[in-house]
N, C-alpha and C. Protein backbone atom coordinates (compact mmCIF):
# COMPACT_ATOMS: atom_id res chain seq x y z
N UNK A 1 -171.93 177.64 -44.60
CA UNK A 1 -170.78 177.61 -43.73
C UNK A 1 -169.52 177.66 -44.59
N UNK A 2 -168.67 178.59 -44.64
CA UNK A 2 -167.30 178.75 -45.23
C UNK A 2 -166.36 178.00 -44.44
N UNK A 3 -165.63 177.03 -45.46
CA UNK A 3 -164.65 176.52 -45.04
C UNK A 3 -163.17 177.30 -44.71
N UNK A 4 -162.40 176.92 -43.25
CA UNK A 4 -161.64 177.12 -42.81
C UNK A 4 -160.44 176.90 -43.64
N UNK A 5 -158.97 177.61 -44.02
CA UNK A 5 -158.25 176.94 -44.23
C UNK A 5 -157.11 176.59 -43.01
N UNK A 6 -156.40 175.76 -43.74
CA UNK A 6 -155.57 174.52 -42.68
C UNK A 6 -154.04 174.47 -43.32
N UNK A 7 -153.33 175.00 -42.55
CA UNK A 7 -152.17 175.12 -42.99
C UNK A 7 -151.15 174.19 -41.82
N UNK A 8 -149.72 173.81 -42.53
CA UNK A 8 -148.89 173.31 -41.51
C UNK A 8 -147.95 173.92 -41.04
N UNK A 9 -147.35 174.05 -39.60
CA UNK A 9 -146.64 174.28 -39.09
C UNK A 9 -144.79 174.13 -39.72
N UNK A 10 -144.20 174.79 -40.11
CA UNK A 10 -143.20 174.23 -40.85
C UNK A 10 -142.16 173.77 -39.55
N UNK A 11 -142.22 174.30 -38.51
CA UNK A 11 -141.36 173.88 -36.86
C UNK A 11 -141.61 172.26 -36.78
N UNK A 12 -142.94 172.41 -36.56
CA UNK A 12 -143.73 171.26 -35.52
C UNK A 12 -144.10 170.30 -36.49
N UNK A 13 -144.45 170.88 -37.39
CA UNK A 13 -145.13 170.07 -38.99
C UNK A 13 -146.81 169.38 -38.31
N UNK A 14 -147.41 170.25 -37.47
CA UNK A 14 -148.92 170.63 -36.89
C UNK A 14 -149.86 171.12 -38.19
N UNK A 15 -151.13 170.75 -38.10
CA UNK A 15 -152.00 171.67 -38.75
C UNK A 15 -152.92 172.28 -37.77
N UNK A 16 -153.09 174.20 -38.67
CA UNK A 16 -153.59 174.49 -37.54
C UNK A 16 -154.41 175.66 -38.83
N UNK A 17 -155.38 176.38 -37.92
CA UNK A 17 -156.11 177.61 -39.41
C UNK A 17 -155.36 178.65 -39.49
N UNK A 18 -155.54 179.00 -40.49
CA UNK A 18 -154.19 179.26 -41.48
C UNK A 18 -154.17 180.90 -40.36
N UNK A 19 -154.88 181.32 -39.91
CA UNK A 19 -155.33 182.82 -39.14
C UNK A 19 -154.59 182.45 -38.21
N UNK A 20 -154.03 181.47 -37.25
CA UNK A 20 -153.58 181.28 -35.88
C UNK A 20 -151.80 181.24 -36.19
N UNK A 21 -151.27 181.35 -37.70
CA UNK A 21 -150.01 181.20 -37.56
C UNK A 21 -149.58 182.65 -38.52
N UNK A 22 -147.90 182.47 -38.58
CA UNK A 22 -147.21 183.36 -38.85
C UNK A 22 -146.73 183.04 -39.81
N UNK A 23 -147.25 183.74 -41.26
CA UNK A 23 -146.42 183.63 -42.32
C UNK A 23 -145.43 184.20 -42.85
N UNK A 24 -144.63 183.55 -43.27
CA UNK A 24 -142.99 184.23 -43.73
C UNK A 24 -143.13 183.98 -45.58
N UNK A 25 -142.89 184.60 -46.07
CA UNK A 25 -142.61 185.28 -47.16
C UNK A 25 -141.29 185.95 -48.17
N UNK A 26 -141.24 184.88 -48.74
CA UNK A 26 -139.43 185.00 -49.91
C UNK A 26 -140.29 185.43 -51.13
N UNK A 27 -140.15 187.15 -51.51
CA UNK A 27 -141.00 187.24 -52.86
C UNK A 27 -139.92 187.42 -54.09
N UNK A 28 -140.30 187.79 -55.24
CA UNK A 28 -139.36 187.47 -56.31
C UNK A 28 -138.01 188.42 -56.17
N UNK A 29 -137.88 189.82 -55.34
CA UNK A 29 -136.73 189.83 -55.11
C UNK A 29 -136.21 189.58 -53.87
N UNK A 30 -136.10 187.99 -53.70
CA UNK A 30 -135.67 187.50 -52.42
C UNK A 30 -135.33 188.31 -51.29
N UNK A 31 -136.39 188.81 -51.33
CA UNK A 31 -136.70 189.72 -50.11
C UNK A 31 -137.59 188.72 -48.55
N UNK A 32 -136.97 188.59 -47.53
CA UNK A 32 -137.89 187.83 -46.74
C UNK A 32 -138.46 188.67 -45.73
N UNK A 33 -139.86 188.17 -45.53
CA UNK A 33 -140.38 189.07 -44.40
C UNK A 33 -141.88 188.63 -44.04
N UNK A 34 -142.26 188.80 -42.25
CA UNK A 34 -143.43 188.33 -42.03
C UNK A 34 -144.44 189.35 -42.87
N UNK A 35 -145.65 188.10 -43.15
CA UNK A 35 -146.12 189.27 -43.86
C UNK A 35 -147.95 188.56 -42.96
N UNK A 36 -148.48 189.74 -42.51
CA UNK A 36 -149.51 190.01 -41.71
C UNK A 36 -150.73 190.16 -41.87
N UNK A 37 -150.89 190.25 -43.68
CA UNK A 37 -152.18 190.32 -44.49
C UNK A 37 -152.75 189.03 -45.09
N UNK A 38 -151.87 187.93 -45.05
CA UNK A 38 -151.67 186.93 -45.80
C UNK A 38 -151.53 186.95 -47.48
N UNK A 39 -151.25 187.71 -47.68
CA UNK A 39 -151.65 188.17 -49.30
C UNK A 39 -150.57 188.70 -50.28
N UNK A 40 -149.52 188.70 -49.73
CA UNK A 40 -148.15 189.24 -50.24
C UNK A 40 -147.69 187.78 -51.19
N UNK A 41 -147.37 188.27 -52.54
CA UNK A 41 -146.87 187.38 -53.32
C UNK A 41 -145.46 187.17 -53.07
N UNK A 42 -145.64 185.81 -53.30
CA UNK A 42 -144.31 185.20 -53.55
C UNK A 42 -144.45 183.59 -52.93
N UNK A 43 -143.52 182.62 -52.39
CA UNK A 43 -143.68 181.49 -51.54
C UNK A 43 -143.60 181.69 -49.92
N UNK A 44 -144.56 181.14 -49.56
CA UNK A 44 -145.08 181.37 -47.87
C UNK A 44 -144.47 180.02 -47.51
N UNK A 45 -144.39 180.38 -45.84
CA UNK A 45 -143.93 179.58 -44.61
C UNK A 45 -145.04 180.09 -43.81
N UNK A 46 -145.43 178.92 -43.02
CA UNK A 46 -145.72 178.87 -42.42
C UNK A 46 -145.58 178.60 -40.31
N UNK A 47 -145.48 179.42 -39.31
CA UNK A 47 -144.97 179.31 -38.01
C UNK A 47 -145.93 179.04 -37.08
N UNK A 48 -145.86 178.67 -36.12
CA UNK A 48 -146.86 178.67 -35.30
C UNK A 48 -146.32 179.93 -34.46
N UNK A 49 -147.76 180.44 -33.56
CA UNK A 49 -147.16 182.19 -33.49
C UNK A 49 -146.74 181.44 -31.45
N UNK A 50 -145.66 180.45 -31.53
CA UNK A 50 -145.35 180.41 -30.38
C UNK A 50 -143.27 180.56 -30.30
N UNK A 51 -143.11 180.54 -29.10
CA UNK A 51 -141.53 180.85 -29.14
C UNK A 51 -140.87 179.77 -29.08
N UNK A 52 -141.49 178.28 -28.49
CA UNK A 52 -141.04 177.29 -28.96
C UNK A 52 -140.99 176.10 -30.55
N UNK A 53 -141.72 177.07 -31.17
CA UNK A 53 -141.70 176.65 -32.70
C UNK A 53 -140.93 177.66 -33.39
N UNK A 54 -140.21 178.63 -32.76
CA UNK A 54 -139.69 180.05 -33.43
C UNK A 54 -138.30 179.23 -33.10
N UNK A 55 -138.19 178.93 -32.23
CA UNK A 55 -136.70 178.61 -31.52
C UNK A 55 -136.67 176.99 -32.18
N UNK A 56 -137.34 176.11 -32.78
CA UNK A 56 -136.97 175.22 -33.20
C UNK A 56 -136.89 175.47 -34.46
N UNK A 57 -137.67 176.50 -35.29
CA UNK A 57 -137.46 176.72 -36.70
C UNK A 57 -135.62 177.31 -36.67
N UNK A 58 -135.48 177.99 -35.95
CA UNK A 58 -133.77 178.63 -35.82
C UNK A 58 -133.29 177.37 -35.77
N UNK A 59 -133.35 176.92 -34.78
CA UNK A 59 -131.88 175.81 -34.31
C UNK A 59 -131.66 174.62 -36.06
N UNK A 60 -133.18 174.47 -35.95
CA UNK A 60 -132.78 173.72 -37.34
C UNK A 60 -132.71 174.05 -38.64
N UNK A 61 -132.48 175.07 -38.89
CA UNK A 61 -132.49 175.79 -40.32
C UNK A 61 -133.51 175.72 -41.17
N UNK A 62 -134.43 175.65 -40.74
CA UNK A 62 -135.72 174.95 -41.70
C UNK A 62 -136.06 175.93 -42.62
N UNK A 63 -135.97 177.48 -42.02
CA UNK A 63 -136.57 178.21 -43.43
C UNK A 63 -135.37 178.26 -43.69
N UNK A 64 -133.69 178.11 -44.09
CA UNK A 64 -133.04 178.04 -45.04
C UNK A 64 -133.06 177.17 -45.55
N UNK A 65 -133.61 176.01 -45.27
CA UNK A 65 -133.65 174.56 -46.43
C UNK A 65 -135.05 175.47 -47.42
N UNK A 66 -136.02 175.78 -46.54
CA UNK A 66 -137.01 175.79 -47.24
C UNK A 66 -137.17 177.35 -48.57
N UNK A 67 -136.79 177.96 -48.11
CA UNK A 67 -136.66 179.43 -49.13
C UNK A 67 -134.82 179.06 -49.85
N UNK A 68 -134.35 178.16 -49.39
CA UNK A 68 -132.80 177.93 -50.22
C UNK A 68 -132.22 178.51 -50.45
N UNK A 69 -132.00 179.74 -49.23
CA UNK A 69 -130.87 180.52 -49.14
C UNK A 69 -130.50 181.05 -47.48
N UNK A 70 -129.73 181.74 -47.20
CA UNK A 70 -129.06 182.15 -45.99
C UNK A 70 -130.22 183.49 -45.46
N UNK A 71 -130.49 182.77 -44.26
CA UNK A 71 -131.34 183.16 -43.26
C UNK A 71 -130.86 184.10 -42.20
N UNK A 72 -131.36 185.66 -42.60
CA UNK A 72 -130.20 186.20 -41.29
C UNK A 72 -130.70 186.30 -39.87
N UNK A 73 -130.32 186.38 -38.54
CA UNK A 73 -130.71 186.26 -37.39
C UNK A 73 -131.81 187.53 -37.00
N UNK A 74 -131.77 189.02 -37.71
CA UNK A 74 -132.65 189.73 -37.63
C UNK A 74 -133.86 189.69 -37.77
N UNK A 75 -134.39 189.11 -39.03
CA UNK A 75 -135.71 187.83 -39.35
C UNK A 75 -135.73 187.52 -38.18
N UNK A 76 -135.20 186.49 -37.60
CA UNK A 76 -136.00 185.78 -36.35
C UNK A 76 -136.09 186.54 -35.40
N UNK A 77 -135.42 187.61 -35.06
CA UNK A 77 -135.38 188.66 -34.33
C UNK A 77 -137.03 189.49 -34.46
N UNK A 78 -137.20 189.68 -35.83
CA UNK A 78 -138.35 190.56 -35.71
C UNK A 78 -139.68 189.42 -35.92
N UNK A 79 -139.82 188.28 -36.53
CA UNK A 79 -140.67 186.84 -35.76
C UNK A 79 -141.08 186.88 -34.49
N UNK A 80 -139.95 187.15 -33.38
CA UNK A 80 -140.19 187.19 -32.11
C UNK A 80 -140.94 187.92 -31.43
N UNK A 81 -140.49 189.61 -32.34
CA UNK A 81 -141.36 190.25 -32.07
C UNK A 81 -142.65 190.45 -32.04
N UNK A 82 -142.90 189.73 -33.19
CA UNK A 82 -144.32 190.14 -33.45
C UNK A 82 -145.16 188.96 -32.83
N UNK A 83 -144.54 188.25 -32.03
CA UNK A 83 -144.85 186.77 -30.72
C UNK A 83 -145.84 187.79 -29.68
């Protein structure tokens, strides 16, 4: 039996398998972007793929505390999309 991995919610701060959420991705040229393979280098975030953890990650700046830089509204724009 292969173990599951278990990742946290960076919104909700939930654990959930790592397949059921949305990872965001700051790679070395601070480039941000969902990335859909899980496999893109650089430091991951983790979302839950709902619109009320999308809309609480916005209101509270959490991926700009967490990637430590300015977060533009298009990102969450295309997050949504892919909701």
């Amino acid at each position: 039996m292969k173990k599951i991995p278990i990742r946290m919610c960076l919104a909700c701060r939930k654990h959930f398998p790592k397949k059921d959420l949305i990872r965001i991705v700051k790679n070395k040229e601070n480039q941000i972007f969902a990335d859909k393979t899980f496999k893109a280098e650089g430091r991951g975030a983790y979302v839950c793929n709902n619109n009320v953890c999308l809309a609480n990650l916005k209101k509270t700046h959490k991926l700009n505390k967490y990637f430590k830089c300015e977060i533009s509204a298009e990102l969450y724009e295309n997050l949504k999309g892919e909701i």
